[in-house]
Protein backbone atom coordinates (compact mmCIF):
# COMPACT_ATOMS: atom_id res chain seq x y z
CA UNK A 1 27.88 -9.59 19.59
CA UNK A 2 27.07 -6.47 21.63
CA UNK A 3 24.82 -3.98 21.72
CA UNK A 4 28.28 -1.24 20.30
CA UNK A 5 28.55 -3.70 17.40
CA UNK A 6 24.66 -4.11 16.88
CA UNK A 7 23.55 -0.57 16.77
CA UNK A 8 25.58 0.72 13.56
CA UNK A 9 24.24 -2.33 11.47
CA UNK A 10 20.93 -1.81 13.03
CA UNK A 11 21.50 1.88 12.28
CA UNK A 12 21.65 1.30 8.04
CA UNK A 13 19.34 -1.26 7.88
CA UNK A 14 16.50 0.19 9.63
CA UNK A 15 17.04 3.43 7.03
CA UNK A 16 17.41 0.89 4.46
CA UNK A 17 13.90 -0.72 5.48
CA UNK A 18 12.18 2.97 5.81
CA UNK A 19 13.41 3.60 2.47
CA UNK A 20 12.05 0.66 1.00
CA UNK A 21 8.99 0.58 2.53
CA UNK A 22 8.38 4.32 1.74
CA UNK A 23 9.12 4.46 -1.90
CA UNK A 24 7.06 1.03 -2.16
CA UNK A 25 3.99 3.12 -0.41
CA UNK A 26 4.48 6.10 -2.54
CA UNK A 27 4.46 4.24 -5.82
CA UNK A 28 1.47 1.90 -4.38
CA UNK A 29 -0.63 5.07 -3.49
CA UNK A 30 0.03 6.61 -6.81
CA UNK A 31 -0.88 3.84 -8.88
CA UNK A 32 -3.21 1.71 -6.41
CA UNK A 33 -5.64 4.29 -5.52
CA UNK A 34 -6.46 5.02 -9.34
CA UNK A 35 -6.56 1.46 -10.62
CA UNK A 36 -9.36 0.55 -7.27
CA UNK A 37 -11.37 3.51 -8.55
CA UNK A 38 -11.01 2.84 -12.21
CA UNK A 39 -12.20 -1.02 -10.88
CA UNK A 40 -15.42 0.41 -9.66
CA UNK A 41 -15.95 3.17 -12.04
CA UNK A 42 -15.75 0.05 -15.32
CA UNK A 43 -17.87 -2.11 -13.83
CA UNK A 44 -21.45 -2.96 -14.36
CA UNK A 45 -23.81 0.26 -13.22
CA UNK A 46 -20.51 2.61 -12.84
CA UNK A 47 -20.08 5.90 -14.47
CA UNK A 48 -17.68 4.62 -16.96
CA UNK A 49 -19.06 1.56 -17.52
CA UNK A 50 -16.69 -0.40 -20.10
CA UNK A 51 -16.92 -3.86 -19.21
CA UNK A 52 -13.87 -5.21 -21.92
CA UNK A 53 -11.45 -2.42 -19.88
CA UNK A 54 -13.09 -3.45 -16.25
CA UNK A 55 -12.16 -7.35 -17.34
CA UNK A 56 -8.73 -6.91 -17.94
CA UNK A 57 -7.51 -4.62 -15.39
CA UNK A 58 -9.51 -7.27 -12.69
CA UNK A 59 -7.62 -9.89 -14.22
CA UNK A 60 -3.93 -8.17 -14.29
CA UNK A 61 -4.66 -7.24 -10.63
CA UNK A 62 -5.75 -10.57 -9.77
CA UNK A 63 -2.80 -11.71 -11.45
CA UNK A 64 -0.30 -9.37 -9.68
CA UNK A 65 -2.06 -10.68 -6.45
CA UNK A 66 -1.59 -14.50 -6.55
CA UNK A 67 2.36 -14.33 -7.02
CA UNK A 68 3.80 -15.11 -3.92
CA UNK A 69 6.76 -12.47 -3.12
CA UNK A 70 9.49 -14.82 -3.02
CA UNK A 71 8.22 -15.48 -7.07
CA UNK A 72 7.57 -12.30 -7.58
CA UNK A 73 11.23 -10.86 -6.76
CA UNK A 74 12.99 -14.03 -8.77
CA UNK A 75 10.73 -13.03 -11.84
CA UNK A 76 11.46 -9.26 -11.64
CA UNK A 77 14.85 -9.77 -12.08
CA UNK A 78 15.06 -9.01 -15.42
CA UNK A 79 12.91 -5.84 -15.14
CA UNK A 80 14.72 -4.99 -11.77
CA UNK A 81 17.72 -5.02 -13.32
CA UNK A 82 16.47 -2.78 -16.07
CA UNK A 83 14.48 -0.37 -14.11
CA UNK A 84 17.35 0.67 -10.86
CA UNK A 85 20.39 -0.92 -12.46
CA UNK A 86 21.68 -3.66 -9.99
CA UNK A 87 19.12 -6.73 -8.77
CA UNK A 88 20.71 -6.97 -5.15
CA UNK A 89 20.44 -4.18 -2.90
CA UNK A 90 17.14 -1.77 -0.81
CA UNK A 91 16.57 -0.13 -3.96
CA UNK A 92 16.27 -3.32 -6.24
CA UNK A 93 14.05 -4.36 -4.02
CA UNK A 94 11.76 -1.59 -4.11
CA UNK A 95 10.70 -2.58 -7.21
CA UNK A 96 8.62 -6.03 -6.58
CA UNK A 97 7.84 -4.39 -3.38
CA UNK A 98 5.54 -1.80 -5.46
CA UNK A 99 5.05 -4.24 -8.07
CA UNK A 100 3.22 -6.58 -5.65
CA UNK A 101 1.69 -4.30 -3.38
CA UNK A 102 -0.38 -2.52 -6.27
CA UNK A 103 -2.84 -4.85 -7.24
CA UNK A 104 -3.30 -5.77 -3.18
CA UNK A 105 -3.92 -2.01 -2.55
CA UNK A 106 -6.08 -1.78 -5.55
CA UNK A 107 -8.11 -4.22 -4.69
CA UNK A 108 -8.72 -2.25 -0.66
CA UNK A 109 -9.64 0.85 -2.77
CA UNK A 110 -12.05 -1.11 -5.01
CA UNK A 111 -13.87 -2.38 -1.70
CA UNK A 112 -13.56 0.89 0.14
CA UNK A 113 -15.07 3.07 -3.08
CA UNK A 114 -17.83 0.60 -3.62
CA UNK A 115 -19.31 0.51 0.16
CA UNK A 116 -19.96 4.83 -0.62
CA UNK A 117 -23.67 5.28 -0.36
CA UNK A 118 -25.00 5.62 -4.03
CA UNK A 119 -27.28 8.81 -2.46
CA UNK A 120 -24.18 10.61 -2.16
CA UNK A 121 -23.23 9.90 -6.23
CA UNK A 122 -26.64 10.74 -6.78
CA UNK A 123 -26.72 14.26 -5.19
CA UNK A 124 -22.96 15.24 -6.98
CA UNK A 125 -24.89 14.36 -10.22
CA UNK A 126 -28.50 16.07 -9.33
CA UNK A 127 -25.72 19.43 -8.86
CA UNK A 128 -24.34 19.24 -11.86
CA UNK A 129 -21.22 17.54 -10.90
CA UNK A 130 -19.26 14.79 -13.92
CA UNK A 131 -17.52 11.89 -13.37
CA UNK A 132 -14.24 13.38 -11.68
CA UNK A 133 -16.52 15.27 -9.49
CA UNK A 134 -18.15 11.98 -8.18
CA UNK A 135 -15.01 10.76 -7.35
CA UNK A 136 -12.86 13.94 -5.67
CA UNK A 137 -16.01 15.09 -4.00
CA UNK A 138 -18.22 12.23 -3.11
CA UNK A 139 -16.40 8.66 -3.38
CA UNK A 140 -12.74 9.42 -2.38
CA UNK A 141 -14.08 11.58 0.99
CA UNK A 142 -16.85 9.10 2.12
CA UNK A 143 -14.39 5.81 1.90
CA UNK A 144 -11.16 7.72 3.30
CA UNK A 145 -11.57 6.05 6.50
CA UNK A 146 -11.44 2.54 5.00
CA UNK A 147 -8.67 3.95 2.17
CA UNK A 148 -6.32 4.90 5.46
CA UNK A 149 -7.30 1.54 6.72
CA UNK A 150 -6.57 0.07 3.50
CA UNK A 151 -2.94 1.32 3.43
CA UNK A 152 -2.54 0.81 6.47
CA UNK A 153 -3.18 -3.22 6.20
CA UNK A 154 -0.44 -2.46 3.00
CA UNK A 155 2.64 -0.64 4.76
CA UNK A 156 2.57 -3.35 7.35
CA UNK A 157 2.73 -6.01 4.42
CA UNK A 158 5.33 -3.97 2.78
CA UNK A 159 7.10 -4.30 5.94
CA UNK A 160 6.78 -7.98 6.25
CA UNK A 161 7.74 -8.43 2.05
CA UNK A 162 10.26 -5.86 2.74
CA UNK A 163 11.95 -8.62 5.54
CA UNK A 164 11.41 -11.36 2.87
CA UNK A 165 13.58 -9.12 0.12
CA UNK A 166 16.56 -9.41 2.58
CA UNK A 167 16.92 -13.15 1.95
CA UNK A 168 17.68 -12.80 -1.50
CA UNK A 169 20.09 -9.73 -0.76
CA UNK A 170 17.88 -7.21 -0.49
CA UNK A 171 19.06 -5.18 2.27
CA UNK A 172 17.06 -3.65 5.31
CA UNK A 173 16.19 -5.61 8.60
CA UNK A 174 15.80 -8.91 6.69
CA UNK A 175 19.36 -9.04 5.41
CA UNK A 176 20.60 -8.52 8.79
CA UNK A 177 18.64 -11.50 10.24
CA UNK A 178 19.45 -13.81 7.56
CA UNK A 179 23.39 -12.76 7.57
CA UNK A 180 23.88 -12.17 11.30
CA UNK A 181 20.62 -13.66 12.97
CA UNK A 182 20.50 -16.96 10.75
CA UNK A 183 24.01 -18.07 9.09
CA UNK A 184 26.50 -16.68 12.27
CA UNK A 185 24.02 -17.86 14.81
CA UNK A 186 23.50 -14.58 16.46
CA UNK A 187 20.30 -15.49 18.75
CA UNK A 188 20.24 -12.16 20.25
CA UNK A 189 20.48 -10.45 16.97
CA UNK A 190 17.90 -11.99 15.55
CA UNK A 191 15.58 -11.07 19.13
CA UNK A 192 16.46 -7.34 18.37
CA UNK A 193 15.78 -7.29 15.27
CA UNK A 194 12.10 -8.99 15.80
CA UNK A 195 11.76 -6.72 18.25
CA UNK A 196 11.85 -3.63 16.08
CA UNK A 197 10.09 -5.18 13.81
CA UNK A 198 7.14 -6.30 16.14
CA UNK A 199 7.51 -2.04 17.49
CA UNK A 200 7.45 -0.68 13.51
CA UNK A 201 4.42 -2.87 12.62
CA UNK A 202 2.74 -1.65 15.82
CA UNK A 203 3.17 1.60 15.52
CA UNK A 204 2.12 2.29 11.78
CA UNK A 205 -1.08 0.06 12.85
CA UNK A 206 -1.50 2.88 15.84
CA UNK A 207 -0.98 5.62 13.25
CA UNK A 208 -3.06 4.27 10.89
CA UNK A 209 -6.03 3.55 12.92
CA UNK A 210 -5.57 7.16 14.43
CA UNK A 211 -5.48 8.71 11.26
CA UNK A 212 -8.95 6.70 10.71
CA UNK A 213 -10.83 7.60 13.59
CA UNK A 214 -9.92 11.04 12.92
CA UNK A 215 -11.03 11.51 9.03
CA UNK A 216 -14.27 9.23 9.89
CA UNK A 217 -15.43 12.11 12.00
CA UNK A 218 -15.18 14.24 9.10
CA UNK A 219 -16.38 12.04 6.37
CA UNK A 220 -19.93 11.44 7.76
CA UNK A 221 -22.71 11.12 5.10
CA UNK A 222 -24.38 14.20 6.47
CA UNK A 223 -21.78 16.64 6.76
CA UNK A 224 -20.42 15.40 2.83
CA UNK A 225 -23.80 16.71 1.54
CA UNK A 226 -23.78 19.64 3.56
CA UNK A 227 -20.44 20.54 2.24
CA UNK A 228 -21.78 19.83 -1.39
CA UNK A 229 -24.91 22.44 -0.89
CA UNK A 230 -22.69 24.88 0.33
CA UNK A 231 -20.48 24.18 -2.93
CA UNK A 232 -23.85 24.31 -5.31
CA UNK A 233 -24.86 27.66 -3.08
């Protein structure tokens, strides 16, 4: 196969893979970042301290973690099926995509929230400040550099679960390498098609880490409580 015939097939499934991996990061953001700060906020000494609601969202999130994805897609059939229509297909997959990068994200967030110095949620509170203003103004800006890391780390495994989807039909790069690279015996195929994959992986770990350094400079202990003076002035 040449490079004429390889670039319209590389062509869809690269879009397919982007849109994949982008709804799966949308949906993991949305629903990740609150369930890792409701993880730190429920637990013993947090500001919502409920330790019956703190147990069972630990253990559905630990749950949701130890699936393998090749399990995980298999048992979401059903629920696939019911949520997007169709159980083959990029956007069938892009539901046990989400579905298993939730509870991995979560679990970032909950690491990332609880390494905030406690000073900080002290001061919010000495202002005046509840529990919502702990968390927008003191917890989510002091552990942004580890939350970009964080999702970082989870749009690369997206990408890699996203490759794994395409052996049970799931479109993007994955089906392409399994259909072309693996049952036609395409070796060159397959070499592009790592190839992208190696340069996609690479550079979302390059934007992510810029993206990092550049919101660590701003979340610095000193200039948060600045900022929160200024706020109380």
């Amino acid at each position: 196969m040449n490079w004429d015939d390889m670039q319209p097939l590389l062509h869809d499934a690269t879009i397919e893979t982007f849109q994949m991996v982008g709804i799966a990061t949308l949906v993991t953001l949305l629903l990740g970042l609150p369930l890792g700060v409701l993880l730190v906020l429920t637990d013993k000494g947090g500001l919502l301290r409920n330790v019956a609601v703190n147990k069972v969202v630990g253990a559905i999130v630990n749950v949701g973690r130890s699936l393998p994805f090749v399990i995980l897609l298999v048992a979401l059939i059903p629920f696939t099926r019911w949520v997007v229509g169709t159980s083959i297909g990029w956007q069938a997959a892009t539901v046990p995509l989400a579905v298993g990068a939730i509870p991995f994200y979560a679990r970032l967030v909950e690491s990332a929230v609880r390494g905030v110095d406690g000073g900080l949620v002290e001061a919010v509170q000495a202002m005046g400040g509840g529990t919502w203003a702990v968390v927008r103004k003191a917890l989510l800006p002091e552990a942004l550099p580890a939350l970009i890391s964080g999702l970082t780390t989870t749009v690369i495994a997206l990408v890699g679960y996203s490759a794994m989807a395409g052996t049970v039909g799931g479109g993007g790069l994955g089906n392409l390498a399994i259909t072309y690279g693996y049952m036609r015996f395409e070796t060159n195929f397959m070499i592009v098609i790592v190839i992208e994959l190696v340069i996609l992986v690479t550079l979302v770990q390059l934007l992510g880490d810029f993206a990092g350094r550049r919101f660590a400079r701003r979340g610095t202990s000193a200039g948060l409580l600045a900022r929160l003076r200024r706020t109380a002035a």
